[in-house]
C-alpha atoms as a PDB file:
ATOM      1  CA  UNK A   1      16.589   5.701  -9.061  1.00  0.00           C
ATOM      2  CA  UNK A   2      13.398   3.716  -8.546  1.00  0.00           C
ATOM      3  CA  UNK A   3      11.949   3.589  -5.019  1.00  0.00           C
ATOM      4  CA  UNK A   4      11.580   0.043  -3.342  1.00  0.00           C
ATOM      5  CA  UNK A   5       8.144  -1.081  -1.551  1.00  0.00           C
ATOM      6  CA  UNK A   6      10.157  -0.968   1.731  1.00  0.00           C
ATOM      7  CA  UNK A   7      11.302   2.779   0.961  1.00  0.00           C
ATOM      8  CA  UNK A   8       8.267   3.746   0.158  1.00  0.00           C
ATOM      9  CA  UNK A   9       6.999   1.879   3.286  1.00  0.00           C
ATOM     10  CA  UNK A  10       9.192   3.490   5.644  1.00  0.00           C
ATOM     11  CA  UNK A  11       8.291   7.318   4.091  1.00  0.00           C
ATOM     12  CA  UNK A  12       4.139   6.784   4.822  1.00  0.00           C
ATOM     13  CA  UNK A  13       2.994   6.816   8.730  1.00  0.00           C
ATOM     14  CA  UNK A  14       1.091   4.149   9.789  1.00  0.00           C
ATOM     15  CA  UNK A  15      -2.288   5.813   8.825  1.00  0.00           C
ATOM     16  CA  UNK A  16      -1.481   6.417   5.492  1.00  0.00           C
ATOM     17  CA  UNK A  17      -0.031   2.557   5.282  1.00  0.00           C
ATOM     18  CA  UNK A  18      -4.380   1.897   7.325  1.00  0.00           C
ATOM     19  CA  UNK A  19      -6.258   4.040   4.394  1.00  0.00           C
ATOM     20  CA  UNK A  20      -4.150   2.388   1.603  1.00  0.00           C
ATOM     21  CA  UNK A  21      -4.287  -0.974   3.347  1.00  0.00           C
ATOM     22  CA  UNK A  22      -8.003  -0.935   3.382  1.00  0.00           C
ATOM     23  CA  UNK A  23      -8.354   0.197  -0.294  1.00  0.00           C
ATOM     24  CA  UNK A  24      -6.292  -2.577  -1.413  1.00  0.00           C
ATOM     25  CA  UNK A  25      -8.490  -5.369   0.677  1.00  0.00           C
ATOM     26  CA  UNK A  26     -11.591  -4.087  -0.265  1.00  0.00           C
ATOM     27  CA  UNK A  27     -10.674  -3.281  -4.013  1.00  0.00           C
ATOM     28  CA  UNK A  28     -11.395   0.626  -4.032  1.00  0.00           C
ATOM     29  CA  UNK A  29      -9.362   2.846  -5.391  1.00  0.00           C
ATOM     30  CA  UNK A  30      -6.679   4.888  -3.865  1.00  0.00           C
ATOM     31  CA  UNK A  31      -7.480   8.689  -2.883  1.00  0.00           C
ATOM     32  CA  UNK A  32      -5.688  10.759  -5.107  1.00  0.00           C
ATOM     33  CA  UNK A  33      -3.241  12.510  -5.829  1.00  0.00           C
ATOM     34  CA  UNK A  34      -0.843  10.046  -4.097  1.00  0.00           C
ATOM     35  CA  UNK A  35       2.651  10.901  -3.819  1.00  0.00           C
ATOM     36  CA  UNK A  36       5.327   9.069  -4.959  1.00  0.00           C
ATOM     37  CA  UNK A  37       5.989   6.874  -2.042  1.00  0.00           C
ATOM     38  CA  UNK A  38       1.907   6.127  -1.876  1.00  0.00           C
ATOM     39  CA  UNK A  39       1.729   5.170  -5.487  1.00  0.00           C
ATOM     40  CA  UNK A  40       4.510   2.754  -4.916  1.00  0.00           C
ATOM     41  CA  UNK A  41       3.337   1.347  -1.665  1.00  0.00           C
ATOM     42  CA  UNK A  42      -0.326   0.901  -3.690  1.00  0.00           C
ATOM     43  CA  UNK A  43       1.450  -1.062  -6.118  1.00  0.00           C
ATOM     44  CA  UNK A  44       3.534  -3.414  -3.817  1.00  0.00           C
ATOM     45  CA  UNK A  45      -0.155  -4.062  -2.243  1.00  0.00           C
ATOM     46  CA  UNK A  46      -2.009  -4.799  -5.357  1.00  0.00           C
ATOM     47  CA  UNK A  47       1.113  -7.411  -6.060  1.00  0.00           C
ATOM     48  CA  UNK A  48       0.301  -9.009  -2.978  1.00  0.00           C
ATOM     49  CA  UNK A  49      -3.709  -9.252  -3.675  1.00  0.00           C
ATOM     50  CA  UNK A  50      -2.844 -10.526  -7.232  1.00  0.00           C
ATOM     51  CA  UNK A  51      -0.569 -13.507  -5.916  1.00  0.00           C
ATOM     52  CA  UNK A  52      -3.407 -14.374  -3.048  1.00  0.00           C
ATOM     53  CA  UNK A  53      -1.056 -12.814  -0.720  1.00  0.00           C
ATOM     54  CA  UNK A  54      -3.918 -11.090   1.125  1.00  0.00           C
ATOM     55  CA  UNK A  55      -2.921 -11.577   5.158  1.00  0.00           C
ATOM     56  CA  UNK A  56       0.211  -9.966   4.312  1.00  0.00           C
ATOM     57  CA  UNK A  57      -1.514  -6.581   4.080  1.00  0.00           C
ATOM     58  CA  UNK A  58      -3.298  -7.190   7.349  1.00  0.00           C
ATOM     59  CA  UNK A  59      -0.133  -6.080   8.906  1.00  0.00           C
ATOM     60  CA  UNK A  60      -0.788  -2.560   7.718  1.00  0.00           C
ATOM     61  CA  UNK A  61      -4.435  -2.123   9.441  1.00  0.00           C
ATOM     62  CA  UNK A  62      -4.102  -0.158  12.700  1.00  0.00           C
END
């Protein structure tokens, strides 16, 4: 079964939600390897930045 954006949300601490937060706002790319729940929190973010959904990943900054 497929892991939502809110599993995967719930699995990373808040640092790990900071580090990918900041990749996705400033367009870098993701350290890697990412695990499962990283890769799919990375995606939910970059669906947010391509609908212009941007302050929604403010939330994640610490």
């Amino acid at each position: 079964m497929a892991m939502t954006f809110e599993e995967a949300e719930a699995l990373l601490t808040p640092a790990q939600q900071d580090a990918l937060a900041r990749c996705a706002l400033e367009d870098a790319p993701p350290p890697s390897p990412l695990s499962e729940a990283q890769r799919v929190f990375c995606f939910g973010l970059s669906v947010l930045c391509e609908y212009e959904q941007r302050d929604e990943i403010f939330r994640y900054l610490l």
